[in-house]
N, C-alpha and C. Protein backbone atom coordinates (compact mmCIF):
# COMPACT_ATOMS: atom_id res chain seq x y z
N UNK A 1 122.62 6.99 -90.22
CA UNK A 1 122.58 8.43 -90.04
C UNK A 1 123.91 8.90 -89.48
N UNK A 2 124.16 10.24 -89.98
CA UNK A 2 125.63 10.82 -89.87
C UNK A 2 125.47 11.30 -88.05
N UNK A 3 126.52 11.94 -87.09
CA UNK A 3 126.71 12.21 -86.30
C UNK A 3 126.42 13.67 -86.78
N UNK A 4 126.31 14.97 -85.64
CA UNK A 4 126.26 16.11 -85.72
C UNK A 4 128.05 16.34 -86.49
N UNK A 5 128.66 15.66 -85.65
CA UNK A 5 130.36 16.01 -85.70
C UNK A 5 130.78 15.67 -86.85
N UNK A 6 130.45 14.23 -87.79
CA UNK A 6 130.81 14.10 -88.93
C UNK A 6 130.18 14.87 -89.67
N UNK A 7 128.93 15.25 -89.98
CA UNK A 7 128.32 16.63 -91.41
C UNK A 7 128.99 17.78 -90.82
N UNK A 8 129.67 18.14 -89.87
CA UNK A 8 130.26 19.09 -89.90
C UNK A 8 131.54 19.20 -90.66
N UNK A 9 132.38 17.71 -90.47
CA UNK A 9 133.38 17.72 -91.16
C UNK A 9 133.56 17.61 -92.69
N UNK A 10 132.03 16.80 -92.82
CA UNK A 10 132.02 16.46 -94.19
C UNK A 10 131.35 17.87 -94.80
N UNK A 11 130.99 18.86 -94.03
CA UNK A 11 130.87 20.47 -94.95
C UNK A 11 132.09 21.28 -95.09
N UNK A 12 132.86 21.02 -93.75
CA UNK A 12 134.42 21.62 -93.94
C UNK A 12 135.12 21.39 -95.17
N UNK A 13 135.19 19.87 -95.41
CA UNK A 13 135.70 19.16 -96.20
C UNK A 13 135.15 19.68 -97.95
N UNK A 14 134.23 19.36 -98.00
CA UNK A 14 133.27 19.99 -99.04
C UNK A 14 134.13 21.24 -99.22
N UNK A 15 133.66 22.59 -98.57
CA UNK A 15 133.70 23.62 -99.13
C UNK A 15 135.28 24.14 -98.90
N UNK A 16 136.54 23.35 -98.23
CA UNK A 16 137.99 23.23 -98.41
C UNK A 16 138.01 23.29 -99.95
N UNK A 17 137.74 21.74 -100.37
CA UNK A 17 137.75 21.50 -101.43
C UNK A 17 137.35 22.65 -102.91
N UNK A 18 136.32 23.33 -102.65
CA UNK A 18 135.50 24.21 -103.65
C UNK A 18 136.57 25.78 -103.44
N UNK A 19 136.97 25.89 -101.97
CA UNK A 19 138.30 26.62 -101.98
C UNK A 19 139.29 26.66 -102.48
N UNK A 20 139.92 25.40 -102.48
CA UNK A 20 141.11 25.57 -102.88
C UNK A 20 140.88 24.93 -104.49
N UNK A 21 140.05 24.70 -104.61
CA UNK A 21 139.79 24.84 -106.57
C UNK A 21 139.56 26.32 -106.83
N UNK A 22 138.73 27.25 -106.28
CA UNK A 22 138.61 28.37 -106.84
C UNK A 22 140.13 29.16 -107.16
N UNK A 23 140.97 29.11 -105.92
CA UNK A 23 142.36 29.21 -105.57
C UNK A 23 143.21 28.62 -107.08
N UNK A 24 143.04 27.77 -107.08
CA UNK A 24 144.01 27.59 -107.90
C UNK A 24 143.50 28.09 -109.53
N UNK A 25 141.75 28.48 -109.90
CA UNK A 25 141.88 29.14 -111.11
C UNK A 25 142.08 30.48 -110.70
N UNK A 26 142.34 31.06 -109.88
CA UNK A 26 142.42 32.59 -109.67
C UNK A 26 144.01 32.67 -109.97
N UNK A 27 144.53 31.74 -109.07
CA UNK A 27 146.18 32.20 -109.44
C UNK A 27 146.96 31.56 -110.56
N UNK A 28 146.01 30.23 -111.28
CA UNK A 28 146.50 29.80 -112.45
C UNK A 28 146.06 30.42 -114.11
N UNK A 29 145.22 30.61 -114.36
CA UNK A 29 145.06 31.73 -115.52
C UNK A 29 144.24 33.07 -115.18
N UNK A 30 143.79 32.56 -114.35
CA UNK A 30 142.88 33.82 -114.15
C UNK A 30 141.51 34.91 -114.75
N UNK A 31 141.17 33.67 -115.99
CA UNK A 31 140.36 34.44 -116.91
C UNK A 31 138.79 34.04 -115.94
N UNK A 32 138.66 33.24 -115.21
CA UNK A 32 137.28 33.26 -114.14
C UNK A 32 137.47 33.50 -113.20
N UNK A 33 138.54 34.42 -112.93
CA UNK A 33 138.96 34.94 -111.61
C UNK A 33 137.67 35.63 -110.96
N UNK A 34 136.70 36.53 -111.46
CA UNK A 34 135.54 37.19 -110.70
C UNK A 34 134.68 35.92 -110.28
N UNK A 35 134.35 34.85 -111.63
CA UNK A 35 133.61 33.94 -111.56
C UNK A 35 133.96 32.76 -110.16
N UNK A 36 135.06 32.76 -109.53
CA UNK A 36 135.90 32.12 -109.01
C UNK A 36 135.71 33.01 -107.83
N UNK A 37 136.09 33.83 -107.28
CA UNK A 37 135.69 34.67 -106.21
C UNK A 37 134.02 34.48 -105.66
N UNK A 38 133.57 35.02 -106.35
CA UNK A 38 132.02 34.55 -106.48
C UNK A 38 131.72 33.47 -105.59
N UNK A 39 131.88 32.39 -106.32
CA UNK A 39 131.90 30.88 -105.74
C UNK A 39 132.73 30.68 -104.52
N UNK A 40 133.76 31.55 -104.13
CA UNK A 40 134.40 31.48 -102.96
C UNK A 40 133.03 31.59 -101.59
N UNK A 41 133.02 33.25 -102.16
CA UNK A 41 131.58 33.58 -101.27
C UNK A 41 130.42 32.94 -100.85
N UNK A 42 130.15 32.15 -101.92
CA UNK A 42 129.10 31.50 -101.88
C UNK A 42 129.26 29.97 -101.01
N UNK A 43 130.72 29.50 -101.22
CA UNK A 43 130.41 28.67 -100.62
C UNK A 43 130.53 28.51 -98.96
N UNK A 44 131.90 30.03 -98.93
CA UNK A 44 131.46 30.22 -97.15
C UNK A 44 130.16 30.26 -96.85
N UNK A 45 128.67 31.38 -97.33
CA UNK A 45 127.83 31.36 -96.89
C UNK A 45 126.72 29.61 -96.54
N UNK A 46 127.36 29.39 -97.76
CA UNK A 46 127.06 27.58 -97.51
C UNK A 46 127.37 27.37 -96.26
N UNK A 47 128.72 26.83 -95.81
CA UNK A 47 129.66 26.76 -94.82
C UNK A 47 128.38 27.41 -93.65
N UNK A 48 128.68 28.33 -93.62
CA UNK A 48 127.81 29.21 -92.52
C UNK A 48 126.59 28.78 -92.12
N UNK A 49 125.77 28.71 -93.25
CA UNK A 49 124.02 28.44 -93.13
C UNK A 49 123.98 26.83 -92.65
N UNK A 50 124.76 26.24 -93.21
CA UNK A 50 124.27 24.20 -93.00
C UNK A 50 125.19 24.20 -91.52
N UNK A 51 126.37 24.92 -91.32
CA UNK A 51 126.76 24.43 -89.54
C UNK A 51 125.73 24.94 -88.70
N UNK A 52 124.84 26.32 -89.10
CA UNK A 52 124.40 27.09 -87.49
C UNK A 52 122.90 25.84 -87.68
N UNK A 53 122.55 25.45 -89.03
CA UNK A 53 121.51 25.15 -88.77
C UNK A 53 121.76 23.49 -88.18
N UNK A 54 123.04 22.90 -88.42
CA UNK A 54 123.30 21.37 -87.75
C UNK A 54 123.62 21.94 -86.03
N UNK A 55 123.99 22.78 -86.14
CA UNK A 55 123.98 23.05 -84.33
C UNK A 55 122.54 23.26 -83.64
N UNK A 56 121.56 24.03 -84.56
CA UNK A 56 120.27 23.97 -83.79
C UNK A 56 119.49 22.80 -83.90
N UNK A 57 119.81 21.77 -85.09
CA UNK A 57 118.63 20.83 -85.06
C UNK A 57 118.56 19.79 -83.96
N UNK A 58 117.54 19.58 -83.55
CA UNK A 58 116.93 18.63 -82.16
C UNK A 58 116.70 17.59 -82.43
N UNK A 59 116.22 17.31 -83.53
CA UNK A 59 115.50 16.39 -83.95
C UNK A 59 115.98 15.44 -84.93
N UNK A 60 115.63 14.05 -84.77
CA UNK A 60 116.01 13.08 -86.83
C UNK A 60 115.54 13.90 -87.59
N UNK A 61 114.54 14.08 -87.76
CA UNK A 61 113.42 14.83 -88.90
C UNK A 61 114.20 16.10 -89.26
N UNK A 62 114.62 16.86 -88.47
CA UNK A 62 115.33 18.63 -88.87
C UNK A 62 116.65 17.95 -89.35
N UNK A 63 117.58 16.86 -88.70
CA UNK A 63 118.67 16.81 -88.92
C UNK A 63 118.72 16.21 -90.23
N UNK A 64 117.84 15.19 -90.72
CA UNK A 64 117.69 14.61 -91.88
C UNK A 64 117.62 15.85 -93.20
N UNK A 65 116.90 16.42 -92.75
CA UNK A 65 116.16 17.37 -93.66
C UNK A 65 117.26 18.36 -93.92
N UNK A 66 118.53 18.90 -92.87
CA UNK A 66 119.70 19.46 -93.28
C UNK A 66 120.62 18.40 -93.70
N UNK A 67 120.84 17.26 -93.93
CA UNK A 67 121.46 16.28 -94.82
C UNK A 67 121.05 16.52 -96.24
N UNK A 68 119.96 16.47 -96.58
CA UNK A 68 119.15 16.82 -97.72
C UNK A 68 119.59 17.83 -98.34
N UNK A 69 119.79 18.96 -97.66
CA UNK A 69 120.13 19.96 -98.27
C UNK A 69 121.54 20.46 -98.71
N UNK A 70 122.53 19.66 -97.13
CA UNK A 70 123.78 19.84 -97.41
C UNK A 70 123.99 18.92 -99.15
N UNK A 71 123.53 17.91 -98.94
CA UNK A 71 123.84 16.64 -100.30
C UNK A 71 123.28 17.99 -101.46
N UNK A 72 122.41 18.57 -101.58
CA UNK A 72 122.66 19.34 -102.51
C UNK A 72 122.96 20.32 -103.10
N UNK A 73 123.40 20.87 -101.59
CA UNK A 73 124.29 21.86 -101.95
C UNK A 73 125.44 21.84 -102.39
N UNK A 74 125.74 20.65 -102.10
CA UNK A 74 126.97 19.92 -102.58
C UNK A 74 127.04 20.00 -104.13
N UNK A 75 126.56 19.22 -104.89
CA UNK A 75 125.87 19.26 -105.54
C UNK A 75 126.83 20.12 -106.33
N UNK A 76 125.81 21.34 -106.09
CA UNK A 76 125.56 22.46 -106.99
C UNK A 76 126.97 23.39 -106.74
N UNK A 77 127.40 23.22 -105.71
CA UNK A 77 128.89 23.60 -105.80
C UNK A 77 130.15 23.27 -106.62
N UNK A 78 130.14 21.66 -106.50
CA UNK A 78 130.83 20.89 -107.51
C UNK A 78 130.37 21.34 -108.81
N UNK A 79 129.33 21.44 -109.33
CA UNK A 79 128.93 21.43 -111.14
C UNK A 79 129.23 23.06 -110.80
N UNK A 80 129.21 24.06 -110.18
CA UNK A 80 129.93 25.43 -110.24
C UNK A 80 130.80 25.49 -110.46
N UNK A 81 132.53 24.71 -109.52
CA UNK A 81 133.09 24.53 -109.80
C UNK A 81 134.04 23.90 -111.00
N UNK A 82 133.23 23.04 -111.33
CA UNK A 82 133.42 21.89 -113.03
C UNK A 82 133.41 23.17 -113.90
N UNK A 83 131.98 24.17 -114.04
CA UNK A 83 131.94 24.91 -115.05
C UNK A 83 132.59 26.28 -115.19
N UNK A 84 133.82 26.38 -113.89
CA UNK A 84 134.50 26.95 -113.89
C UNK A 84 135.86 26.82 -114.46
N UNK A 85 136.58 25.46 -113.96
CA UNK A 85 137.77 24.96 -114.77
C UNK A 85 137.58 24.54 -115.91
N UNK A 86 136.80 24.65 -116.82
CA UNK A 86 136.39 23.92 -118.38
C UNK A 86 137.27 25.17 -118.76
């Protein structure tokens, strides 16, 4: 099991990553530039929702259960991203 301190880094890390890909189709052609913004948003609110809820969880069981979710939010960020640079 991860530390509180590492899923924090490993969401930083994550949604850096989904940043600075959106970043570079916005300023490299620019034809999913809205589509690309979008996904910016979305993945701060990611960012946002999986830290406040790794700062409140007490428990294995809550903290597990936001692992779960970060892993797929993950996920679904990356295949956003993929079907953005195609």
């Amino acid at each position: 099991m991860a530390s509180k301190r590492d899923l924090k880094k490993r969401v930083r890390r994550v949604v850096f990553e989904v940043l600075n890909g959106c970043d570079e189709i916005i300023v490299g052609d620019g034809k999913d530039a809205d589509k690309a913004d979008k996904l910016i948003d979305e993945a701060v609110d990611f960012h946002d929702d999986i830290i406040a809820k790794i700062i409140k969880a007490g428990s294995k069981k809550e903290f597990n259960a936001i692992l779960e979710e970060f892993n797929k939010g993950q996920e679904a960020l990356a295949k956003k991203l993929e079907g953005l640079s195609k």
